[in-house]
Protein backbone atom coordinates (compact mmCIF):
# COMPACT_ATOMS: atom_id res chain seq x y z
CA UNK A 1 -45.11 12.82 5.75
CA UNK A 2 -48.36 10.68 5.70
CA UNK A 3 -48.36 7.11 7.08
CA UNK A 4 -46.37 5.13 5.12
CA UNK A 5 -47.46 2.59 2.93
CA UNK A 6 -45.45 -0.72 3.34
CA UNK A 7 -45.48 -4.00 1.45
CA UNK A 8 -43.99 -6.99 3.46
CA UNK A 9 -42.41 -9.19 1.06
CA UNK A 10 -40.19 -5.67 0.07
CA UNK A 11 -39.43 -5.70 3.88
CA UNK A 12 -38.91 -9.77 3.45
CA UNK A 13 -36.45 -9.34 0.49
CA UNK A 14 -34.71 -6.23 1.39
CA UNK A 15 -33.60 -7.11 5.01
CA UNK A 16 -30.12 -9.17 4.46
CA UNK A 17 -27.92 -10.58 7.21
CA UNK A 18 -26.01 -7.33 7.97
CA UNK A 19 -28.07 -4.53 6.20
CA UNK A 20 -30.94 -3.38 4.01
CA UNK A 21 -30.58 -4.15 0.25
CA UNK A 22 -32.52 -3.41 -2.61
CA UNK A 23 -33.51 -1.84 -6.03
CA UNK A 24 -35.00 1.71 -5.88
CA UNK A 25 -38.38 2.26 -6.02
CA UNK A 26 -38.94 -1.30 -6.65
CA UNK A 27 -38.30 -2.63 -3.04
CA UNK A 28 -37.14 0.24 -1.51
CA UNK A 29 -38.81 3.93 -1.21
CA UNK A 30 -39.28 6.68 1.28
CA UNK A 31 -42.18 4.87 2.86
CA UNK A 32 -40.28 2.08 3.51
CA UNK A 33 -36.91 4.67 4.63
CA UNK A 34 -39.36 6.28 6.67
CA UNK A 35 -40.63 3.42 8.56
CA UNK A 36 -37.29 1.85 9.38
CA UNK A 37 -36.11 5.12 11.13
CA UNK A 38 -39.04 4.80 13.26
CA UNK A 39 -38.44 1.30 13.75
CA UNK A 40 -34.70 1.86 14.39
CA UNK A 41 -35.46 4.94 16.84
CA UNK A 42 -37.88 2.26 18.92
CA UNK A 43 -35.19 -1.21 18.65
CA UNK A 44 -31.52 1.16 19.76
CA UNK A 45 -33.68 3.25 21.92
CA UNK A 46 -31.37 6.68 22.00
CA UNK A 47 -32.25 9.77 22.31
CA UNK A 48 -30.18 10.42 19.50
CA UNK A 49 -29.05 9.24 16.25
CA UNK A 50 -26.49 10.22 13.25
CA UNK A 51 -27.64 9.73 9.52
CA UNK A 52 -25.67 9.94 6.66
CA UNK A 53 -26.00 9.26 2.68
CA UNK A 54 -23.81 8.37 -0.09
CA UNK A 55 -23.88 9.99 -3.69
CA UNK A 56 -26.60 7.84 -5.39
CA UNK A 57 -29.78 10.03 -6.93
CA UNK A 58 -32.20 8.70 -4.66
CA UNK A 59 -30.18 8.64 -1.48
CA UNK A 60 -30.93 12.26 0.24
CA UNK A 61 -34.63 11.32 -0.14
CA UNK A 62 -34.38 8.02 1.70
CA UNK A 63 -31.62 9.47 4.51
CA UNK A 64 -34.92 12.25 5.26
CA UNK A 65 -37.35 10.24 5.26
CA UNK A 66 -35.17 7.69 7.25
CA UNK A 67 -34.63 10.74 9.71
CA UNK A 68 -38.29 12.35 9.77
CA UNK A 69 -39.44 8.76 11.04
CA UNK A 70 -36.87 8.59 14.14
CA UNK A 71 -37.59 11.94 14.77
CA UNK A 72 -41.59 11.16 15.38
CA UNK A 73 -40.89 8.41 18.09
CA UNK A 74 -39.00 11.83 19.75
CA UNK A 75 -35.69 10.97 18.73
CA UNK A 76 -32.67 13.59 17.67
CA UNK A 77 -31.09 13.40 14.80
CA UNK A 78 -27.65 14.81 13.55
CA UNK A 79 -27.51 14.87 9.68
CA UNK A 80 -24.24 14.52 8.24
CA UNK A 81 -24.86 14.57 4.82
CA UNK A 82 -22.62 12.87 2.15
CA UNK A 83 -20.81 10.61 3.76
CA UNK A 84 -18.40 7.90 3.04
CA UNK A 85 -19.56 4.68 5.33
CA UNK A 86 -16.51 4.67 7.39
CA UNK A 87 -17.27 8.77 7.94
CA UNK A 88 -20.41 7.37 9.75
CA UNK A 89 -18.54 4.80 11.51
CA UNK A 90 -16.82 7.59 12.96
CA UNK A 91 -19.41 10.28 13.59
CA UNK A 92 -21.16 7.00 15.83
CA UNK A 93 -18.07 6.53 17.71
CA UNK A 94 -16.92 10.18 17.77
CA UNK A 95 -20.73 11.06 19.08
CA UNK A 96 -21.62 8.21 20.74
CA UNK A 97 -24.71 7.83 18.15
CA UNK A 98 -26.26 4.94 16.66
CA UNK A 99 -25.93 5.61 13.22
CA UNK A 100 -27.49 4.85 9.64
CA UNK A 101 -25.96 4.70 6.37
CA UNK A 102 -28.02 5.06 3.20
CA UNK A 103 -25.77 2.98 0.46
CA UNK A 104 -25.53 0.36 -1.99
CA UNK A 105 -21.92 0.07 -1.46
CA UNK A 106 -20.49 -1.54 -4.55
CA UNK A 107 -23.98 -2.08 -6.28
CA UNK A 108 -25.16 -0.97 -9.66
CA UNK A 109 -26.98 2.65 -9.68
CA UNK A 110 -30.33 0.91 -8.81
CA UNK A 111 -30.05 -0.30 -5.81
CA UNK A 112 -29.74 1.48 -2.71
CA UNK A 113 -29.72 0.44 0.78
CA UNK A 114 -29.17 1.02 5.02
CA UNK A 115 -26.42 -0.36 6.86
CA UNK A 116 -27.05 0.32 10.81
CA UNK A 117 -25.00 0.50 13.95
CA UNK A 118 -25.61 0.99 17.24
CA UNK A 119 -23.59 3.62 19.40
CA UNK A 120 -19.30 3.32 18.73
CA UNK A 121 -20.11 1.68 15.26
CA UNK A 122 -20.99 -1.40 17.39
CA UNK A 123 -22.70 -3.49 13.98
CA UNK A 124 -26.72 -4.45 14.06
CA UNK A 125 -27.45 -7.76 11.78
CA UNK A 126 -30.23 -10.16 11.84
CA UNK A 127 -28.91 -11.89 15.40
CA UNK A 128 -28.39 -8.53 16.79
CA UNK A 129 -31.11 -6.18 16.30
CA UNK A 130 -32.06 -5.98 12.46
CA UNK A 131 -35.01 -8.88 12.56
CA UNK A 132 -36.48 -7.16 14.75
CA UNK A 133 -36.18 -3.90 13.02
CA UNK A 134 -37.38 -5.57 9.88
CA UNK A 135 -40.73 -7.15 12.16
CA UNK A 136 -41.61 -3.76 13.40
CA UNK A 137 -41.35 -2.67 10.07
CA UNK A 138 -43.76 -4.71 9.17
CA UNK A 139 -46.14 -4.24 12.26
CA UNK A 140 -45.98 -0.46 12.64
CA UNK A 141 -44.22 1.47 15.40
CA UNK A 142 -47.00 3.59 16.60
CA UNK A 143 -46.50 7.17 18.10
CA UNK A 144 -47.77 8.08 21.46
CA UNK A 145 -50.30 10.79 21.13
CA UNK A 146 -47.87 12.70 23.68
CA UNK A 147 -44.80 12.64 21.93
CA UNK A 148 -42.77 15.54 21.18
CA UNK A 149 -41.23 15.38 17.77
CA UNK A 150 -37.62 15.20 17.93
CA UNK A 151 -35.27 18.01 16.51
CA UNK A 152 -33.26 17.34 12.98
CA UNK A 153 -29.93 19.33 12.70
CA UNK A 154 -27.20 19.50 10.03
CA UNK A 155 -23.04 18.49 11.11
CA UNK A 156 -20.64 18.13 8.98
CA UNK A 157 -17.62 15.81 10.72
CA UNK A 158 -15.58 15.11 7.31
CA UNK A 159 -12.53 17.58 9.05
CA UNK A 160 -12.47 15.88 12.31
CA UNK A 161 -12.67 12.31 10.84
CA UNK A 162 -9.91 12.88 8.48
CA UNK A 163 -7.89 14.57 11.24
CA UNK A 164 -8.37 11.47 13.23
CA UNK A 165 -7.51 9.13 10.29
CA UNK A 166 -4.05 10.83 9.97
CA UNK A 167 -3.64 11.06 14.14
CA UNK A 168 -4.09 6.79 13.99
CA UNK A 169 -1.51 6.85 10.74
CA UNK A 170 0.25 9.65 9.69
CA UNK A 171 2.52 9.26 7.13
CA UNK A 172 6.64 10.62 6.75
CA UNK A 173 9.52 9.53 4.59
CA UNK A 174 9.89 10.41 1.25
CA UNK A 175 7.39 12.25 -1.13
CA UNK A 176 4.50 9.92 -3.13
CA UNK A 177 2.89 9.98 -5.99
CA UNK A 178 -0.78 8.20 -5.55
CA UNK A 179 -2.90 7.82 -8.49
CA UNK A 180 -6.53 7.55 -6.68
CA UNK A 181 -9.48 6.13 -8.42
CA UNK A 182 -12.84 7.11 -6.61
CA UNK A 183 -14.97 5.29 -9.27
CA UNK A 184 -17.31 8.45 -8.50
CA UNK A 185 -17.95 7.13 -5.01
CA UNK A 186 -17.73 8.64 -1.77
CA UNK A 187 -13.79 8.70 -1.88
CA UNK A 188 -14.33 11.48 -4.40
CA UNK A 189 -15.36 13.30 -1.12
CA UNK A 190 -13.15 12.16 1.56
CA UNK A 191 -9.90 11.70 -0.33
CA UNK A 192 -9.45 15.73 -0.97
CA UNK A 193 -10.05 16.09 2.87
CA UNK A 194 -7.40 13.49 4.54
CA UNK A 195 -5.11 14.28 1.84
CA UNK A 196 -4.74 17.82 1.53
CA UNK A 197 -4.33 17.26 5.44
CA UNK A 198 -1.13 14.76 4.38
CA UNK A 199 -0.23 17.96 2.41
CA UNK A 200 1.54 18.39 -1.00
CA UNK A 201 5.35 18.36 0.25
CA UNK A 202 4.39 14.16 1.21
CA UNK A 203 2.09 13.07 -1.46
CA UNK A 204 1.50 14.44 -5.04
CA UNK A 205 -1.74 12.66 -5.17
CA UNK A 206 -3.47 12.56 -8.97
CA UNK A 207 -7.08 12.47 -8.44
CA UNK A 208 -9.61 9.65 -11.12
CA UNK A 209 -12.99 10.07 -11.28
CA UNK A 210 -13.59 11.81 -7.97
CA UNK A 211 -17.04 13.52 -9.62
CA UNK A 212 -19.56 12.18 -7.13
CA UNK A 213 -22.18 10.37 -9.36
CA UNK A 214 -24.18 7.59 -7.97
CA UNK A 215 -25.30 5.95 -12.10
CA UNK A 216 -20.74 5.31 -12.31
CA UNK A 217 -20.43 6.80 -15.67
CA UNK A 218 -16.80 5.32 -15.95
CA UNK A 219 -16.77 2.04 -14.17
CA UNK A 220 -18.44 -0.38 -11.52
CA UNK A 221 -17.25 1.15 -8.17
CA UNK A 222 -16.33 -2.44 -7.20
CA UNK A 223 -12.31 -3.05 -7.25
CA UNK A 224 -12.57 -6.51 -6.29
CA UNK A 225 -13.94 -7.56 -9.71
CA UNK A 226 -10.77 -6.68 -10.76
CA UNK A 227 -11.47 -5.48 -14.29
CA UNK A 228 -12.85 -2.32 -12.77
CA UNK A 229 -9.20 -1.85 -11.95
CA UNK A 230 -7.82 -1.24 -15.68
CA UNK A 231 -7.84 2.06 -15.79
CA UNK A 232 -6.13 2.68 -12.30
CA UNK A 233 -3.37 0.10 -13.45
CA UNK A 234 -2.82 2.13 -17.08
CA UNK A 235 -2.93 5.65 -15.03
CA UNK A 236 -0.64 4.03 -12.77
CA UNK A 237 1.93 3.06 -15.28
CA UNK A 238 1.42 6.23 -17.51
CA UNK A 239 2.47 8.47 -14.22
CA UNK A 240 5.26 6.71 -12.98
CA UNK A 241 3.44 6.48 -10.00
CA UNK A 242 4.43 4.36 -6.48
CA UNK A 243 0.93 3.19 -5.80
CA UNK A 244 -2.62 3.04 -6.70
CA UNK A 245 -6.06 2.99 -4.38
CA UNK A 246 -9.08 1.75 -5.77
CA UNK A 247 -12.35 2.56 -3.42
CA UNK A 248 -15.96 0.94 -3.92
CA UNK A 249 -18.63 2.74 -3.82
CA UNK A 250 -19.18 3.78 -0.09
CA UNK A 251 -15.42 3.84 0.36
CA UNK A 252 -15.54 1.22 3.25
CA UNK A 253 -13.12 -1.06 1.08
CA UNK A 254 -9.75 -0.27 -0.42
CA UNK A 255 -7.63 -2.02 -2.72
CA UNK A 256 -4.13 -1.34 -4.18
CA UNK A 257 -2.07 -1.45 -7.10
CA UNK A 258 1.79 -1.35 -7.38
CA UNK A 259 3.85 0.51 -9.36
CA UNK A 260 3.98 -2.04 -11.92
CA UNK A 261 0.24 -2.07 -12.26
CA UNK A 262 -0.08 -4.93 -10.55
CA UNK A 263 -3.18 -5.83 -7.67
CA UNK A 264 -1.77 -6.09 -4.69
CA UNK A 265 -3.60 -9.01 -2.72
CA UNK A 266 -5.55 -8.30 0.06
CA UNK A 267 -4.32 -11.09 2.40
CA UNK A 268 -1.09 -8.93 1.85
CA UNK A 269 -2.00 -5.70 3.14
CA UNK A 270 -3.61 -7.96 5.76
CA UNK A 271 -0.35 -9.11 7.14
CA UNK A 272 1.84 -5.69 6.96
CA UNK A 273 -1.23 -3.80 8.68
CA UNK A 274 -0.70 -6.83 11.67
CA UNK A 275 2.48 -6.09 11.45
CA UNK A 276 2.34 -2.44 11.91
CA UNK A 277 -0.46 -3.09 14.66
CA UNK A 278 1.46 -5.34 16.64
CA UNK A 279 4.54 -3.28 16.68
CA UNK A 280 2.64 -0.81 18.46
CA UNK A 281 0.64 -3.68 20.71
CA UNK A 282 3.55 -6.40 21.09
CA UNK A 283 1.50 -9.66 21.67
CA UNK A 284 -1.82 -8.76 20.47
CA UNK A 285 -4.82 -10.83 19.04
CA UNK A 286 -5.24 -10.32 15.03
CA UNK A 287 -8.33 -11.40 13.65
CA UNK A 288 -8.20 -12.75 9.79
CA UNK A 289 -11.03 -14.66 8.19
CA UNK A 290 -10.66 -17.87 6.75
CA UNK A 291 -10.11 -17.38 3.28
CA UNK A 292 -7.34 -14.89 4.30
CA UNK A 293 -3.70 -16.03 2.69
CA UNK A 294 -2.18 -19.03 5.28
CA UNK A 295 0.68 -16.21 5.59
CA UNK A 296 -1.40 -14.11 7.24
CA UNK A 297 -1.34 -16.04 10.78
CA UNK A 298 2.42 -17.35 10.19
CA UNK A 299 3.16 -13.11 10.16
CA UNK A 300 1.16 -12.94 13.08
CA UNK A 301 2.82 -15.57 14.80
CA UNK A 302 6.27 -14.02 13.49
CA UNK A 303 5.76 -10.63 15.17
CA UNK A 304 4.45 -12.23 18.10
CA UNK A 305 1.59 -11.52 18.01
CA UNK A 306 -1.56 -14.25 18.50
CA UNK A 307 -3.87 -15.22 15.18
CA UNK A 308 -7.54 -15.52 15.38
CA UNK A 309 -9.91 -17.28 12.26
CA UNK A 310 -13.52 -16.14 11.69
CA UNK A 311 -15.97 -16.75 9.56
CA UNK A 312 -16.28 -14.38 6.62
CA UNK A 313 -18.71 -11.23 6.97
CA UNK A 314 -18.31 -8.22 9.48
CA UNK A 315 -20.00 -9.08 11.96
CA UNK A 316 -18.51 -12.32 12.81
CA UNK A 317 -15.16 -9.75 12.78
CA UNK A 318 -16.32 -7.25 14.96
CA UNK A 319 -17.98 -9.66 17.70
CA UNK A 320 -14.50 -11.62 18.08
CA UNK A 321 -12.38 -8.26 18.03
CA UNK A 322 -14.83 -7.46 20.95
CA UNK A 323 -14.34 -10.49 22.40
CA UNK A 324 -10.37 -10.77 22.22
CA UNK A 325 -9.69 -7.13 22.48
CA UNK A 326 -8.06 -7.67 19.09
CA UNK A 327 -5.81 -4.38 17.98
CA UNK A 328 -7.07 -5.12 14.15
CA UNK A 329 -8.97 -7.29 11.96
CA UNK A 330 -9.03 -8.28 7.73
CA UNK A 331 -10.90 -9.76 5.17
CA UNK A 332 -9.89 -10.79 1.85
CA UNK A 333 -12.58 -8.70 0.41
CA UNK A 334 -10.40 -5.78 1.34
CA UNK A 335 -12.54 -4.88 4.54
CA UNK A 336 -9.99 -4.12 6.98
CA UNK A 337 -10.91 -3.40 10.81
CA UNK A 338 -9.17 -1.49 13.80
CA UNK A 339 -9.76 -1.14 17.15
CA UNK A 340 -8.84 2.50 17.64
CA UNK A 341 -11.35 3.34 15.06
CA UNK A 342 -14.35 1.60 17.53
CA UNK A 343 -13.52 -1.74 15.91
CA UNK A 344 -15.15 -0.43 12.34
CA UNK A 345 -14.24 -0.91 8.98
CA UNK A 346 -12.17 1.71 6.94
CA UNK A 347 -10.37 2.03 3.65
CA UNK A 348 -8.97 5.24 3.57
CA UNK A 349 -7.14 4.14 6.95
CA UNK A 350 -6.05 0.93 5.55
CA UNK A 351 -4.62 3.15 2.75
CA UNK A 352 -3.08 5.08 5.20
CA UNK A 353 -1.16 2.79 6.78
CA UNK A 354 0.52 1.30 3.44
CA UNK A 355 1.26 4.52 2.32
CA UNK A 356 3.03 5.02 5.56
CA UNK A 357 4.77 1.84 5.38
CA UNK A 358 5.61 2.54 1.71
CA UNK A 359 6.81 6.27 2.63
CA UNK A 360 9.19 4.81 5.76
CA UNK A 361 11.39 2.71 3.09
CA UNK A 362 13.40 3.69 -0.13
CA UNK A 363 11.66 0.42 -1.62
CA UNK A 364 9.05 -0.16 -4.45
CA UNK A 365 5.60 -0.84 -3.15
CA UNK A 366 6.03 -4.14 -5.49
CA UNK A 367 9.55 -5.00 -3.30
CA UNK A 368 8.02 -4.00 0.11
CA UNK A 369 4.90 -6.09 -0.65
CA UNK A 370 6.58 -9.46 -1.59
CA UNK A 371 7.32 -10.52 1.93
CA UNK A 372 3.61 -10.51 2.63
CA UNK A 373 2.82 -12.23 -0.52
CA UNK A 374 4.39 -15.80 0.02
CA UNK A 375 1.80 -18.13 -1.82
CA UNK A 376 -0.02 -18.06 -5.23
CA UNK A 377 -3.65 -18.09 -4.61
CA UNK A 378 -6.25 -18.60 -6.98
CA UNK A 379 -8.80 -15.74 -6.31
CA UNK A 380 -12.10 -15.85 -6.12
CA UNK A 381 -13.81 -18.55 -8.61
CA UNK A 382 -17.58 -18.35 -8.60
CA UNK A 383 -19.01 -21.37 -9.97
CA UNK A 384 -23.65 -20.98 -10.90
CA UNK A 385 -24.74 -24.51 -8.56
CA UNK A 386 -28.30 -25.61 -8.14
CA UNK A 387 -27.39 -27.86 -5.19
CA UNK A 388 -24.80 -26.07 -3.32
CA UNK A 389 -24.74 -28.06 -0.57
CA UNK A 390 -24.84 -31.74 -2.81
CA UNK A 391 -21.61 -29.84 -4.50
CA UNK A 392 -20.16 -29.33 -1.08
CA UNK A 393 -20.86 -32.81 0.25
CA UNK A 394 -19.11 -34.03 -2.50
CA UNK A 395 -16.23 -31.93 -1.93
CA UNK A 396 -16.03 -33.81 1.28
CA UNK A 397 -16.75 -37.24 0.53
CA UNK A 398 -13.97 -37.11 -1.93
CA UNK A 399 -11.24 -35.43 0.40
CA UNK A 400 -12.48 -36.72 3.17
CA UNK A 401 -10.04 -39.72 5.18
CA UNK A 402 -7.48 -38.61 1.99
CA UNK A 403 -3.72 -38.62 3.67
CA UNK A 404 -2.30 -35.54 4.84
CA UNK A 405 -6.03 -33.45 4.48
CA UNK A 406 -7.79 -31.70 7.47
CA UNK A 407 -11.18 -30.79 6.94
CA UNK A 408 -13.04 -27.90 8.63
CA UNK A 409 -16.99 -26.83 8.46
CA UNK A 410 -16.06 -22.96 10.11
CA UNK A 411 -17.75 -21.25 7.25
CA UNK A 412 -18.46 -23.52 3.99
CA UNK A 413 -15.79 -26.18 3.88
CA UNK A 414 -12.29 -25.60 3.98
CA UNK A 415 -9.84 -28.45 2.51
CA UNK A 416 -6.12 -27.92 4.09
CA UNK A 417 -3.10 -30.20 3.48
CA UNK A 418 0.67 -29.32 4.34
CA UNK A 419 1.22 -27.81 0.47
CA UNK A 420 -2.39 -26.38 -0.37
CA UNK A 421 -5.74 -25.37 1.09
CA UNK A 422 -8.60 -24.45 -0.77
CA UNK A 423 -12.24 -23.26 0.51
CA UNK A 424 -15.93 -23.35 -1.04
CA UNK A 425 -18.41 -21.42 0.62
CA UNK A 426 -22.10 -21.12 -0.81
CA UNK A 427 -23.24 -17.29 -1.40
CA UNK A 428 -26.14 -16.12 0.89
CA UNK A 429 -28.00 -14.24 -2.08
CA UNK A 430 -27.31 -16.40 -5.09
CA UNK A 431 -26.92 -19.53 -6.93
CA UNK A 432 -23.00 -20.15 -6.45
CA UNK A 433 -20.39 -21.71 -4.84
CA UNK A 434 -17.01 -19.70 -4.08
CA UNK A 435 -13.58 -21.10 -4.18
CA UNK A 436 -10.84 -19.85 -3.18
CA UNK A 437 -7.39 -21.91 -3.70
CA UNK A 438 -3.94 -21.64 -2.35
CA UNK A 439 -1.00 -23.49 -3.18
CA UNK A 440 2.98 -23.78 -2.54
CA UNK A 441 4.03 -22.58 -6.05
CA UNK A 442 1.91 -22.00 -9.10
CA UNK A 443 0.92 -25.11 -10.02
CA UNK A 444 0.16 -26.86 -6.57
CA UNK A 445 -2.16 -24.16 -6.04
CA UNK A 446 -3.51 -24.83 -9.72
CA UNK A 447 -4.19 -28.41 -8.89
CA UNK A 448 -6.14 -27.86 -5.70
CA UNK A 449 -7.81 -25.36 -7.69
CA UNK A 450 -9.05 -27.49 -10.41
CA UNK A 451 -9.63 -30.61 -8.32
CA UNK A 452 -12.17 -28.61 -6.77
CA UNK A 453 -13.47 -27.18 -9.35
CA UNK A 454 -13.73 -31.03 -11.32
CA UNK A 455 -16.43 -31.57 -8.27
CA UNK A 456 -18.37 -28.56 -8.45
CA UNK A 457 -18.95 -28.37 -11.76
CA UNK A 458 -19.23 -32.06 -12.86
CA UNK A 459 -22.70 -31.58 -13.54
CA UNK A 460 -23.08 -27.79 -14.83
């Protein structure tokens, strides 16, 4: 491959706080693919890497050229081909590897993108590796005239990582019936492999849009917009089935549906997984982020086990599992993390483990769920702001000194009193504010909601 050819506001605009973002061939291209593997090679400094590549049209291009430019600072690299993220997570732990991920995750069929980990899925972001892979970018890694070019070899892994999914959760009881919707993702590729694994006898598993095609004919590949959940709910319904996953596009995230076609929150799965996790680890740390349900830590706290609030974003997850040997970690976005799967990120084993818990009892997922579920929340309210943080100050000049309120500056603002707590966080790429509300009943929650919302969008 000749030199590539790289323009630096691409680099500039690409290179987000945990990964490599963009619109394809707009900002990114092979050139630039190619130059961050050589970059990457030079920054984690291993003799050998994994690469891997969702389903998207242009993502086998930009995983070679990714690999071709490690491989001419001398590096190795294992190919694994189509690969959901969490697959790569585990090739890097199950090799050792640093690893790189070509995905947009949930994005349109446009973009593409690179998330990157050092060896044992440990994450790179901008505070940890990924400026400085975006600088060299920019400056040029050159080759030493003596350099031997690194060999490229083909693995495929998909058999062992689903093997170890099902060794961390395997699932008995009675017989399911899963409705799975793969929104043509990458859970149209690991799905067959961890269930057929499960075998027939323990789940009768009825497969939706499992064709792996990176332009989603069907739907967004993005359940937590949750009207890209309609047609799992109706298939759902229509089956008599006891549960539903929805995956996003890389399959790192996974979110449910009960058999009354209902979206099961989250925060929910959040607090049986601790549960689970601290049976197994009496005493534990958990890790939830802040918008997480207030139930979460009161189930932590329950089972004995000791709850720990982060910031939101996966990094700020992983560094304080690290730091607290935490047995497991979620996110209200439906990330969910465990520490016998090198601290990473998986949705297939968060699946996993409801299923199990689903399979142990003669209950509905609906029933079994409930406990969990012990406040109304509001969901996520996005709300266009010029001045995010005027909007925020205002939030806390009007709350702030009020009786009975705490206020916290952890991540955005967070406004807690003994019935309700609500949070507003500004997004890192666009013009909004997030809220997310929580309430005693219904309609506490739907007054913290809207006082909130009175502030933020007084002048919109």
């Amino acid at each position: 491959m000749a030199e590539p050819v790289i323009n630096p506001a691409n680099v500039m605009s690409t290179f987000k706080a945990y990964d490599v973002r963009g619109t394809v061939p707009e900002q990114i291209d092979e050139d630039l693919a190619h130059a961050t593997g050589r970059a990457f090679a030079k920054v984690v400094g291993a003799p050998r890497i994994v690469v891997a590549h969702d389903m998207r049209p242009s993502s086998p291009g930009l995983a070679a050229a990714f690999a071709e430019g490690a491989s001419e600072l001398g590096t190795d690299v294992v190919i694994i081909g189509l690969s959901s993220t969490d697959q790569m997570y585990f090739a890097s732990g199950h090799l050792g590897l640093p690893g790189a991920m070509f995905t947009a995750s949930h994005n349109p069929a446009q973009y593409n993108g690179i998330k990157m980990c050092r060896a044992n899925a440990v994450p790179i972001g901008l505070e940890s590796g990924l400026a400085e892979i975006r600088d060299l970018v920019i400056s040029g890694v050159p080759i030493p005239p003596t350099t031997v070019p690194g060999a490229i070899e083909q693995s495929d892994v998909l058999e062992a990582y689903a093997a170890h999914l099902l060794s961390l959760a395997p699932i008995t009881g009675r017989r399911l019936k899963i409705v799975a919707d793969a929104g043509n993702g990458m859970a149209g590729h690991t799905a067959p492999a961890v269930f057929k694994r499960v075998g027939t006898d323990q789940i009768d598993l009825i497969p939706m849009y499992f064709e792996l095609d990176g332009t989603f004919p069907n739907h967004d590949a993005n359940p937590l917009d949750e009207e890209t959940l309609t047609d799992l709910k109706a298939r759902v319904l229509s089956e008599g089935a006891d549960a539903g996953l929805a995956f996003d596009g890389d399959a790192d995230r996974c979110f449910l549906v009960d058999e009354l076609g209902q979206a099961v929150s989250p925060s929910a799965i959040t607090a049986l997984i601790a549960e689970r996790a601290l049976a197994k680890d009496p005493g534990a740390h958990v890790i939830h982020n802040l918008i997480t349900s207030r139930a979460v830590p009161e189930i932590i706290r329950e089972n004995g086990g000791t709850p720990v609030r982060t910031r939101v974003g996966h990094s700020y997850i992983k560094a304080t599992m690290a730091e607290t040997d935490a047995v497991f970690g979620g996110e209200h976005s439906g990330h969910f993390y465990f520490r016998d799967f090198w601290r990473a990120d998986s949705g297939m084993l968060a699946a996993l483990h409801v299923l199990a818990a689903l399979a142990e009892t003669d209950r509905p997922l609906s029933e079994l769920m409930r406990a969990y579920g012990r406040y109304p929340s509001s969901g996520e309210i996005n709300s266009t702001v010029a001045d995010q943080g005027a909007a925020i100050a205002a939030i806390k000049a009007a709350y702030e000194g009020a009786d009975g309120v705490e206020l916290d500056d952890l991540d955005g603002l967070t406004v807690s009193h003994e019935d309700w707590t609500f949070n507003v966080r500004a997004s890192n790429t666009e013009p909004l504010l997030r809220l997310n509300a929580e309430g005693r009943d219904q309609s506490t929650m739907e007054h913290a909601r809207d006082g909130a919302l009175a502030i933020i969008r007084k002048d919109s």
